[in-house]
Protein backbone atom coordinates (compact mmCIF):
# COMPACT_ATOMS: atom_id res chain seq x y z
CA UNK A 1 157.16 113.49 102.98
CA UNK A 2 153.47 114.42 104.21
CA UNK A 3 152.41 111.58 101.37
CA UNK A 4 153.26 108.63 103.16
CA UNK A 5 151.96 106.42 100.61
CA UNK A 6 153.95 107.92 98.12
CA UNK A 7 157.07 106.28 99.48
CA UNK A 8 155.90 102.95 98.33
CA UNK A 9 156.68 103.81 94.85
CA UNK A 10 159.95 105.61 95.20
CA UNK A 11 163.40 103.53 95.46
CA UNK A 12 165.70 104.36 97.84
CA UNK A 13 169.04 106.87 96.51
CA UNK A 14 172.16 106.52 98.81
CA UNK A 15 172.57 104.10 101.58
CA UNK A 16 176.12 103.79 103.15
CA UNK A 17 176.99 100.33 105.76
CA UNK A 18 179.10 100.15 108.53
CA UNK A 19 179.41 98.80 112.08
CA UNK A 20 178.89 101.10 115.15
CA UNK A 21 181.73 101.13 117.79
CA UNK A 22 185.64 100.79 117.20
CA UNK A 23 185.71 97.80 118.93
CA UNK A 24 183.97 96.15 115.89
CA UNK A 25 186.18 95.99 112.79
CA UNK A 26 183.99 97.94 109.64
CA UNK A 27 183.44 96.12 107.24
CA UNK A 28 183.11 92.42 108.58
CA UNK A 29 180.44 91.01 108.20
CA UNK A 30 180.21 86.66 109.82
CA UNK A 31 176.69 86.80 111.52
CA UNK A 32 176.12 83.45 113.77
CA UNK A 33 172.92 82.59 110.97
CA UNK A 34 172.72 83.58 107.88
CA UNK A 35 170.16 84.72 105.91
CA UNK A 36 169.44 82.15 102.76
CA UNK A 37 166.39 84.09 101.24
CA UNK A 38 163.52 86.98 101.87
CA UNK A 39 159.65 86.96 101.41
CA UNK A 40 157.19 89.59 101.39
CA UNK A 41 153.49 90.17 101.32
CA UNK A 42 151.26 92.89 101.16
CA UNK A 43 147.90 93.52 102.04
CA UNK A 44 145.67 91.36 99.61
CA UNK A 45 148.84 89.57 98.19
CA UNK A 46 150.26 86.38 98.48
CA UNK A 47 154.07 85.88 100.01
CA UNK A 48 156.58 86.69 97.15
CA UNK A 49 160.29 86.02 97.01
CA UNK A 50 162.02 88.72 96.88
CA UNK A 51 165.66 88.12 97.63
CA UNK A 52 168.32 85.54 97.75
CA UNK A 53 171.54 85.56 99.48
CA UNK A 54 174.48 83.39 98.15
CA UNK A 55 177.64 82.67 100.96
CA UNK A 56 181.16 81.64 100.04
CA UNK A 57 182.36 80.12 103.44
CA UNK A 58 181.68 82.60 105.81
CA UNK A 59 181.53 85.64 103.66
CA UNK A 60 178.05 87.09 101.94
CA UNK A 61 179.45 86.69 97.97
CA UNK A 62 175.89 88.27 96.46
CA UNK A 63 172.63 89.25 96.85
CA UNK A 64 170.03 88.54 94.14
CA UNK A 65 166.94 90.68 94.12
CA UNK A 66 163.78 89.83 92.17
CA UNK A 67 161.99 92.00 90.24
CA UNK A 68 159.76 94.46 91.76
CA UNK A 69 158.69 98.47 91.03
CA UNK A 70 158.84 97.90 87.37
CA UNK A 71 162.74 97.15 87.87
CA UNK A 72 164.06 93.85 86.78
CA UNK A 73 166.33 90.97 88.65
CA UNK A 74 168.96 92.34 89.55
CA UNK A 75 172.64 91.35 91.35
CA UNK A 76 175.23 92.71 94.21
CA UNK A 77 178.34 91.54 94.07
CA UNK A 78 180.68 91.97 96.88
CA UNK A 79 184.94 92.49 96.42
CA UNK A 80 186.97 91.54 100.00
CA UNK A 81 190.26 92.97 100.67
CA UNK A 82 191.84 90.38 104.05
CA UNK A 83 188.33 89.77 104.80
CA UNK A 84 186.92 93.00 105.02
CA UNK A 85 184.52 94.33 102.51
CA UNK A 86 186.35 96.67 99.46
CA UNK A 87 183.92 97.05 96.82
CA UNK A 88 180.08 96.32 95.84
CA UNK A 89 179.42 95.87 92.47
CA UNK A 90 176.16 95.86 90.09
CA UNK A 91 177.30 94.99 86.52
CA UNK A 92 174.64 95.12 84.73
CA UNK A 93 174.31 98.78 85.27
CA UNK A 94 177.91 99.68 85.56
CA UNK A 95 178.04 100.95 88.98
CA UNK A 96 179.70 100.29 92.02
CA UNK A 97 180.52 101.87 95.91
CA UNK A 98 184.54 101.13 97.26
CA UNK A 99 185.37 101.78 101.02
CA UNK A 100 188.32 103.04 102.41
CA UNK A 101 189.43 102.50 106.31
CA UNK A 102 191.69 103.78 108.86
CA UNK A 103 192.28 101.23 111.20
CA UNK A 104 188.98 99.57 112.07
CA UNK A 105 187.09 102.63 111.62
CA UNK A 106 185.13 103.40 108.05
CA UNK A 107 186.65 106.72 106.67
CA UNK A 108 184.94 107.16 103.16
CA UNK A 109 182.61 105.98 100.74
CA UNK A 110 182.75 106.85 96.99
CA UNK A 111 180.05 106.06 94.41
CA UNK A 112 180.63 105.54 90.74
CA UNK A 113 178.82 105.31 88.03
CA UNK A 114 179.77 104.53 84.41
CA UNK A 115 184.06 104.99 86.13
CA UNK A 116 182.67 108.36 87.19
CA UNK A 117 182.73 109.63 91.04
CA UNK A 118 179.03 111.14 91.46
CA UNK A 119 178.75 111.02 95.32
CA UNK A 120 181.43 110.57 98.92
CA UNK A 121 180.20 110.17 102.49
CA UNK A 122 182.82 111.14 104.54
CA UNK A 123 182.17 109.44 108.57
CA UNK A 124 183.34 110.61 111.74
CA UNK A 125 183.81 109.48 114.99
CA UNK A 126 183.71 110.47 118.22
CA UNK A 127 185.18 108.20 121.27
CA UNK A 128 185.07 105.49 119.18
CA UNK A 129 181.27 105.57 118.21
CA UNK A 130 179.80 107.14 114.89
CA UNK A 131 178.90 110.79 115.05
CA UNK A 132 178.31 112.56 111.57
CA UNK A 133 178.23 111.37 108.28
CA UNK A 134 178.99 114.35 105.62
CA UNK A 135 177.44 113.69 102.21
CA UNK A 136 178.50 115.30 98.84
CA UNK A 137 176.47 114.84 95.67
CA UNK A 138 178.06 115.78 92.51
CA UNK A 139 176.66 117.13 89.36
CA UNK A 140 177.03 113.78 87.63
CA UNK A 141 174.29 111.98 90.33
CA UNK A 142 171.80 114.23 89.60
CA UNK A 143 172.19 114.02 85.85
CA UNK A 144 172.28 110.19 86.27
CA UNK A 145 169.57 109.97 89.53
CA UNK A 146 167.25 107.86 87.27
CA UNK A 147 169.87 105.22 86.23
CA UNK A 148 171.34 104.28 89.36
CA UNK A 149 170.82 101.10 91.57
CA UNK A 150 173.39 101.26 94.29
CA UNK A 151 173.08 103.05 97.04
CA UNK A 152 176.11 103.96 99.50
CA UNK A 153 172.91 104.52 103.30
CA UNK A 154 170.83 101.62 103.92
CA UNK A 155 172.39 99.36 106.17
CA UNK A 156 173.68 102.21 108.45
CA UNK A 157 170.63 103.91 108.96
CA UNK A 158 166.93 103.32 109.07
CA UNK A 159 165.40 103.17 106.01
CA UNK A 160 162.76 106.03 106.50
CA UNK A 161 165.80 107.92 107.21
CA UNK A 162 167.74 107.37 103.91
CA UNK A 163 164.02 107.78 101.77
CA UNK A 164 163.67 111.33 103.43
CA UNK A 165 167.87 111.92 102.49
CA UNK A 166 167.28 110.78 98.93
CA UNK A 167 163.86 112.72 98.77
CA UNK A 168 165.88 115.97 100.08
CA UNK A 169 168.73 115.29 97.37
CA UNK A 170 166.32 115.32 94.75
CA UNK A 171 164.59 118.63 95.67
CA UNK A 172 167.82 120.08 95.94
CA UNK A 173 169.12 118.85 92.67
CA UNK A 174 165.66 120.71 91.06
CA UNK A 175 166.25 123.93 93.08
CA UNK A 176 170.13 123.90 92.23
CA UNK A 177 170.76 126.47 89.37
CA UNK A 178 174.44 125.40 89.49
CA UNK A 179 177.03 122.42 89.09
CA UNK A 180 178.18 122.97 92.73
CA UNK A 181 178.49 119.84 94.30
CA UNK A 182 175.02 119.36 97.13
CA UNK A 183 176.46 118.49 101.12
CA UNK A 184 174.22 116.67 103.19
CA UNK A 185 175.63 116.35 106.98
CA UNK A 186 173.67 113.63 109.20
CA UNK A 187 174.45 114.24 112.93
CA UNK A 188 174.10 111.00 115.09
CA UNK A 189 173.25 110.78 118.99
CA UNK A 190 173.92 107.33 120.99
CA UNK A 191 171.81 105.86 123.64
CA UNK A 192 174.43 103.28 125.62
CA UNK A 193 175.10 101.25 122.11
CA UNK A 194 172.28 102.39 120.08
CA UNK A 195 171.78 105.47 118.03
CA UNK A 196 168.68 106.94 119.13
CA UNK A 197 168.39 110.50 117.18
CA UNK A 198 169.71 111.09 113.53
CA UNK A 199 169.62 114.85 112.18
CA UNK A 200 169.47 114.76 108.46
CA UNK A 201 170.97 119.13 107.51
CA UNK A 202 170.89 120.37 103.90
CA UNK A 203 170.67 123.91 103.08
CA UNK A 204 167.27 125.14 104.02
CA UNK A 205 165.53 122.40 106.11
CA UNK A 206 166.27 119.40 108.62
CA UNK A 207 164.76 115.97 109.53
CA UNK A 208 165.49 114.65 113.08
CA UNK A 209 164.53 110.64 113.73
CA UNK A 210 164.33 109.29 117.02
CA UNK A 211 164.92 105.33 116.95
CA UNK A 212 163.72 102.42 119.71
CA UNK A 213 164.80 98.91 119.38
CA UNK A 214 164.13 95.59 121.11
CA UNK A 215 166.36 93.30 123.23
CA UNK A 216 166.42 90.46 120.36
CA UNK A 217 169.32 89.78 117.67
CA UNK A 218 169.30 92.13 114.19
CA UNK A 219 170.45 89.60 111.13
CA UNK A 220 172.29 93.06 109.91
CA UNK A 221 174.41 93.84 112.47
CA UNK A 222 177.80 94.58 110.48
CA UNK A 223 176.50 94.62 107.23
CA UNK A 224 177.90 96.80 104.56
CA UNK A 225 176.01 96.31 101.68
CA UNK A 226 173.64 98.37 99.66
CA UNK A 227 169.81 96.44 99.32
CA UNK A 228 168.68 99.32 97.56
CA UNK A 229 165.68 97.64 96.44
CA UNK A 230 162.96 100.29 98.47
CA UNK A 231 160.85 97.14 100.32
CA UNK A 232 163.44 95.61 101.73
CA UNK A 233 165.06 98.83 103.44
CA UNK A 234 161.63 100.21 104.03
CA UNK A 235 160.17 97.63 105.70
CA UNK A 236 163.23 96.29 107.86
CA UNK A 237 164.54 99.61 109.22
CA UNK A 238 167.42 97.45 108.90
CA UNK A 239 171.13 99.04 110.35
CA UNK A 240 174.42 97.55 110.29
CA UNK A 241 175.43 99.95 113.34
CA UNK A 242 173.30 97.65 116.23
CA UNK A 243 172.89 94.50 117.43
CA UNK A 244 168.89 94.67 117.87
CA UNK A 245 166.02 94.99 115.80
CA UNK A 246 164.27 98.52 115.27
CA UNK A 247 160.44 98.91 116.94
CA UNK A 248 160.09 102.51 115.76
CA UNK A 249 160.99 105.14 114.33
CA UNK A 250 159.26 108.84 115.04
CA UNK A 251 160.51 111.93 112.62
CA UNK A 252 159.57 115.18 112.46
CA UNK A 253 160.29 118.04 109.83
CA UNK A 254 158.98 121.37 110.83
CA UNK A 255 155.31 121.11 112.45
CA UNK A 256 154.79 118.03 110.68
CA UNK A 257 155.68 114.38 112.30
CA UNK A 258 154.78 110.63 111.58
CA UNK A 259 155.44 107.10 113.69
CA UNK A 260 156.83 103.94 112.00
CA UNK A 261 155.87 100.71 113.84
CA UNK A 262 157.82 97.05 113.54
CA UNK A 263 156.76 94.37 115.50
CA UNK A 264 158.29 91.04 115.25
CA UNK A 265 158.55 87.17 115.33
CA UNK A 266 161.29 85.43 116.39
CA UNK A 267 163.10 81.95 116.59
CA UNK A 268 164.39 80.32 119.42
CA UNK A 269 167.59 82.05 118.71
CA UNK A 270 166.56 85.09 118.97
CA UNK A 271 166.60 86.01 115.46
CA UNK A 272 163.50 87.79 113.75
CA UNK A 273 161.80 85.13 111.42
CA UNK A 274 158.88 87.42 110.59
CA UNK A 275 158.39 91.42 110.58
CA UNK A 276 155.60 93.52 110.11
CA UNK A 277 155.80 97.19 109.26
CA UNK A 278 152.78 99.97 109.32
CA UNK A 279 152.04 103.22 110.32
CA UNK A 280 150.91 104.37 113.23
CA UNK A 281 148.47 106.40 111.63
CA UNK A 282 147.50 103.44 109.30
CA UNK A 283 147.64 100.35 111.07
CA UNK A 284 146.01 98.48 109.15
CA UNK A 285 148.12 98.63 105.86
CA UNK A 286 150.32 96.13 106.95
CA UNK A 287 153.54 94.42 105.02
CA UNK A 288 155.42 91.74 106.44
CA UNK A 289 158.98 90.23 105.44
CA UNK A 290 159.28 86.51 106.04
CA UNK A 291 163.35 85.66 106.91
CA UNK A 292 164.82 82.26 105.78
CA UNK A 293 168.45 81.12 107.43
C-alpha cells in the first residue's frame, strides 16, 4: 500500500455490485443513458479503447474489455432471472459470480471457479441501507488467485478500496499455514444517501476510507457487474450503491494515509463524459477515462 505506483500493475481480486437503499430493487440495472464504449489515456499516451458495452433492450447483455496488463480481450456475460441480474459469466476462463436475494435486498454472493465455490460475501442491512459486507475466501482462491478474472467488489465500492481488500487477501493467503477459510468483514457508514466511511477488518490490521462525491449523475448507479479489469475500477472509483460521482477518496492504515482525487467533465445531462484521476501527492501523473453513450 505505501507503493502507490505499484497498484498500476496489480488487477483488482473481488469486487461485489449492488444498489444502496431498499427502496431500489438489487440487481436492476436501466440507467436513463447508457454507456456504448470507454477510452483511456495516460500520461504520454494516446486515447485507447478499452471497453465496449453491448445492450439487449434495456438490459446490459456484455461487456467486452480490450487487452491491457499483459491480459488478453476478454468478455462478461450477464444471466437475468425476471429482470434482475442472476449470474455473470467469463467463459473463456471458466468462472462465474451468481446472486441470491431476499426481497429487494442482495443477501449473498458466491464465486466459482472451474464449478468450484472459492469465495461468499455475505451483506447486511441495517434500516434498509447497506451496513457490513462479510467476506470468506476459501482455500481453492488462493490456490487459483493467479487464474481468476471475475471479481464479486467493484461496483459496490471504490476501487482503491477493493485493491487494498485484494492486496490484504493475498498477504493473508502467504501468512496462512492452514486451509481455514480467510473472513474479511467491511463495515459501512452512510452520510444522508451516500456511504462516506468503509472499514476494511482482517485478522491483524484495518483500512478505513472516507468517500466525497459531487451533485452530478454516476453512469453506475445500480450496477452489478464485475469490470475487473484494474483501470477501469481504479480510475472511476465507480459504485453501484450512489447516484453521484466520487471526488475523493482519503484512507489511512496505521500512521500511514494517502488522497485520491477525480475531477470531472460533464454533459448537459449531467452525466460525466470525461474523468481524470491522480494523487494528491502526485498530481501530475494524470489518467483520464473518456465515456461514450
Amino acid at each position: 500500500m505505501k507503493n502507490m505506483k505499484s497498484l498500476i500493475s496489480l488487477v483488482l481480486m473481488l469486487a461485489l455490485g449492488l444498489t444502496a437503499c431498499q427502496k431500489d430493487k438489487a440487481g436492476v440495472y436501466q440507467p436513463k443513458k447508457k454507456i456504448q464504449q470507454i477510452y483511456y489515456s495516460e500520461p504520454g499516451s494516446n486515447k485507447k479503447p478499452f471497453q465496449v458495452w453491448d445492450w439487449s433492450g434495456n438490459q446490459l447483455s456484455s461487456i467486452t474489455h480490450f487487452e491491457s496488463l499483459m491480459k488478453s480481450n476478454w468478455t462478461e456475460h450477464f444471466t437475468y432471472d425476471n429482470g434482475r441480474l442472476s449470474r455473470v459469466d467469463n467463459y473463456d476462463n471458466n468462472e462465474y459470480i451468481t446472486y441470491d436475494y431476499a426481497d429487494d435486498q442482495l443477501k449473498n454472493s458466491n464465486y466459482f471457479y472451474h464449478n468450484t465455490l472459492v469465495c461468499t460475501w455475505t451483506v447486511n442491512y441495517n434500516d434498509g441501507k447497506l451496513s457490513k459486507l462479510i467476506g470468506t475466501i476459501y482455500d481453492g482462491f488462493k490456490a487459483n488467485r493467479a487464474q481468476l478474472t471475475l471479481d464479486p467488489l467493484a461496483a459496490l465500492l471504490p476501487q482503491e478500496l477493493c485493491q487494498q481488500v485484494a492486496q490484504h487477501e493475498q498477504q493473508q493467503a502467504l501468512r496462512s499455514t492452514t486451509d481455514e477459510p480467510m473472513t474479511l468483514v467491511l463495515l459501512l457508514t452512510w452520510d444522508d444517501d451516500h456511504i462516506h466511511k468503509i472499514v476494511a477488518i482482517g485478522d491483524d490490521e484495518s483500512i478505513t476510507f472516507n468517500m466525497k462525491y459531487d451533485d452530478k449523475i454516476c453512469p453506475f448507479y445500480g450496477f452489478m457487474g464485475i469490470l475487473e479489469d484494474y483501470y477501469t475500477n481504479f480510475l472511476t472509483g465507480h459504485t453501484g450503491f450512489t447516484k453521484n460521482n466520487v471526488t475523493r477518496i482519503v484512507y489511512t492504515e496505521d500512521d500511514y494515509a494517502d488522497t485520491l482525487c477525480f475531477a470531472y467533465q460533464y454533459d448537459t445531462d449531467k452525466y460525466p463524459v470525461l474523468q481524470t484521476m491522480y494523487y494528491a501527492n502526485d498530481p501530475d501523473y494524470k489518467v483520464v477515462l473518456y465515456y461514450e453513450y
